[in-house]
C-alpha atoms as a PDB file:
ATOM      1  CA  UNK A   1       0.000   0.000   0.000  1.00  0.00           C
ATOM      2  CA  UNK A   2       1.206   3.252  -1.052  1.00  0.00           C
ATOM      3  CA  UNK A   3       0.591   5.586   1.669  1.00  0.00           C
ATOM      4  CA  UNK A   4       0.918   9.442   0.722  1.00  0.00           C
ATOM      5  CA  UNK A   5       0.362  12.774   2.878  1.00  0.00           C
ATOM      6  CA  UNK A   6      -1.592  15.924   0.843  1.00  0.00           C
ATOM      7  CA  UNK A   7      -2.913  18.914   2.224  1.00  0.00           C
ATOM      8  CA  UNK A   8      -6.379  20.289   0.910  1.00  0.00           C
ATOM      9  CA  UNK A   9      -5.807  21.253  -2.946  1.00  0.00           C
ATOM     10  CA  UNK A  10      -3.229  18.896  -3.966  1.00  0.00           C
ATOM     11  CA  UNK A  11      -3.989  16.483  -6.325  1.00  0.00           C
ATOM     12  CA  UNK A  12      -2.497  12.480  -7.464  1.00  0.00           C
ATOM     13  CA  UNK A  13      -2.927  10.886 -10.956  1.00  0.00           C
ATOM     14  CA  UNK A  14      -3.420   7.402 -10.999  1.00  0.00           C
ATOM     15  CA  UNK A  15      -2.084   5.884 -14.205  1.00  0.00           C
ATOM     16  CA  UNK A  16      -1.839   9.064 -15.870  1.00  0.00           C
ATOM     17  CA  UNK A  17      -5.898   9.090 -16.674  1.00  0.00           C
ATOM     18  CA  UNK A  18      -7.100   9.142 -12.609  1.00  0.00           C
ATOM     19  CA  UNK A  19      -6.831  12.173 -10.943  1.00  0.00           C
ATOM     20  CA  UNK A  20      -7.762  12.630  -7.611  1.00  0.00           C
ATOM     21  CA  UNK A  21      -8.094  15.733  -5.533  1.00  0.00           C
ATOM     22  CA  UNK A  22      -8.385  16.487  -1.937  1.00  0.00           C
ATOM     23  CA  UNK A  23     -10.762  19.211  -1.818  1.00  0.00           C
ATOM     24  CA  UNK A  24     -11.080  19.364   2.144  1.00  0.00           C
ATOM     25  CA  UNK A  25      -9.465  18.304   5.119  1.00  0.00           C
ATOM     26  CA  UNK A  26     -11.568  18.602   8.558  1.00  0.00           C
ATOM     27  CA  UNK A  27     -10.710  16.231  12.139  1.00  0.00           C
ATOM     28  CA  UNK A  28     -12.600  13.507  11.322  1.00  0.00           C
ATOM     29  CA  UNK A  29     -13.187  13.613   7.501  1.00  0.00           C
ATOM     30  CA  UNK A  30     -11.428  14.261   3.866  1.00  0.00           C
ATOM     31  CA  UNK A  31     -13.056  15.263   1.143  1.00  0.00           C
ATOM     32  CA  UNK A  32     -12.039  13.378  -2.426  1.00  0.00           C
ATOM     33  CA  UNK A  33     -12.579  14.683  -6.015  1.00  0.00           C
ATOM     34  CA  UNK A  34     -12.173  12.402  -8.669  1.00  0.00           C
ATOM     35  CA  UNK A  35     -12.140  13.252 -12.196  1.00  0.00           C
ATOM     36  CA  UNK A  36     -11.740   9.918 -14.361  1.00  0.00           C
ATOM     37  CA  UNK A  37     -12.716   8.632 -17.616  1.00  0.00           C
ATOM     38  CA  UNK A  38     -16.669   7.500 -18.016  1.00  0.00           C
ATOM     39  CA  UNK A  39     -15.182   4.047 -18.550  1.00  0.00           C
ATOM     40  CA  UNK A  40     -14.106   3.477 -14.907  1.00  0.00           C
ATOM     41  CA  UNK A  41     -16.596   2.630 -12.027  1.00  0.00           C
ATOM     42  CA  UNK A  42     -16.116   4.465  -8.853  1.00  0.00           C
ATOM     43  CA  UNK A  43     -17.347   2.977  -5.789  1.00  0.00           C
ATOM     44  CA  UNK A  44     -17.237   3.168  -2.410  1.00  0.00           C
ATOM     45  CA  UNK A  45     -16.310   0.102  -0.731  1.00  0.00           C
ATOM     46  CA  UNK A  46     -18.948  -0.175   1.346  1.00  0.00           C
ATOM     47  CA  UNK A  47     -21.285  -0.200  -0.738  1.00  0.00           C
ATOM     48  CA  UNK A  48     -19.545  -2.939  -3.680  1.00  0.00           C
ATOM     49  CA  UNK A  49     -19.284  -5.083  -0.544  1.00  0.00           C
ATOM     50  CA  UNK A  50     -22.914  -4.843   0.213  1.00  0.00           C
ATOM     51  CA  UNK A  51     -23.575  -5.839  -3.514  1.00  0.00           C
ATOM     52  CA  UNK A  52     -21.274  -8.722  -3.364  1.00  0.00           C
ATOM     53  CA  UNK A  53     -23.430 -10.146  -0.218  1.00  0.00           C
ATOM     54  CA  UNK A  54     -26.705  -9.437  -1.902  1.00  0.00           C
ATOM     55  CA  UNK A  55     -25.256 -11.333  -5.145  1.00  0.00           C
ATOM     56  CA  UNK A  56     -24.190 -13.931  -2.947  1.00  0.00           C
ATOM     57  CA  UNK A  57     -27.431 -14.560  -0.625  1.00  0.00           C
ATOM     58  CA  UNK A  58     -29.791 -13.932  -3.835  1.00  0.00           C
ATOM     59  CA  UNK A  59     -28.020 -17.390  -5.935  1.00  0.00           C
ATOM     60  CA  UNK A  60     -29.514 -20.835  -5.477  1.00  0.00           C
ATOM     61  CA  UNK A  61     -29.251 -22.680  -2.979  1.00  0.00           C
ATOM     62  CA  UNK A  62     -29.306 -26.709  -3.873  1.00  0.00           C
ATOM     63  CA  UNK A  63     -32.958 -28.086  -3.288  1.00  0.00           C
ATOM     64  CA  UNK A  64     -31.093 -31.088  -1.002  1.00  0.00           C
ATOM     65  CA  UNK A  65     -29.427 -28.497   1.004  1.00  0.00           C
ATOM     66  CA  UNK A  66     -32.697 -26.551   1.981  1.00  0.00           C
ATOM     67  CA  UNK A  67     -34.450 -29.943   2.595  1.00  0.00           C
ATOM     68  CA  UNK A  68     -31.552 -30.859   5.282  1.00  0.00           C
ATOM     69  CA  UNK A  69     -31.721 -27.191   6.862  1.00  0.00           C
ATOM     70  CA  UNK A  70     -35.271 -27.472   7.127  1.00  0.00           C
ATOM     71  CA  UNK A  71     -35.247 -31.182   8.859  1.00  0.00           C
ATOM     72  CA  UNK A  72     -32.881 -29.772  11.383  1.00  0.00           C
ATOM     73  CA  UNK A  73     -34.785 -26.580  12.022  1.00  0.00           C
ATOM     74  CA  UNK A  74     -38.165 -28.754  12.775  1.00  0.00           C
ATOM     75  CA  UNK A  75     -36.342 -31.142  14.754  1.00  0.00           C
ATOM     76  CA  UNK A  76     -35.587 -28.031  17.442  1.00  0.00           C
END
């Protein structure tokens, strides 16, 4: 990890087509500007992870599998 100190107005290109800009600095936050091309997809990580799980729990689940979770649920 590249780690990189910037004070409010200085900017950092990422492979020469990313910039990013750091617009504000206050105690507990920083605020980011980032001009890229329309090609790349900017998210926040919080909210790709979020996706991921709602892929993940939204797939099907093997018929077998839900009729052995259900026998041990009714057997408590």
């Amino acid at each position: 990890m590249l780690v990189l100190r910037r004070r409010a107005g200085d900017s950092l290109l990422i492979g020469g087509e990313i910039e990013i800009e750091i617009l504000e600095i206050t105690p507990t936050r920083v605020k980011l500007g980032i001009l890229a091309p329309d090609s790349v997809t900017i998210l926040r990580k919080e909210v790709y992870l979020t996706r991921e799980q709602n892929v993940t729990a939204a797939k099907k689940v093997d018929a077998g599998a839900v009729s052995w979770l259900t026998g041990k649920l009714a057997k408590h």
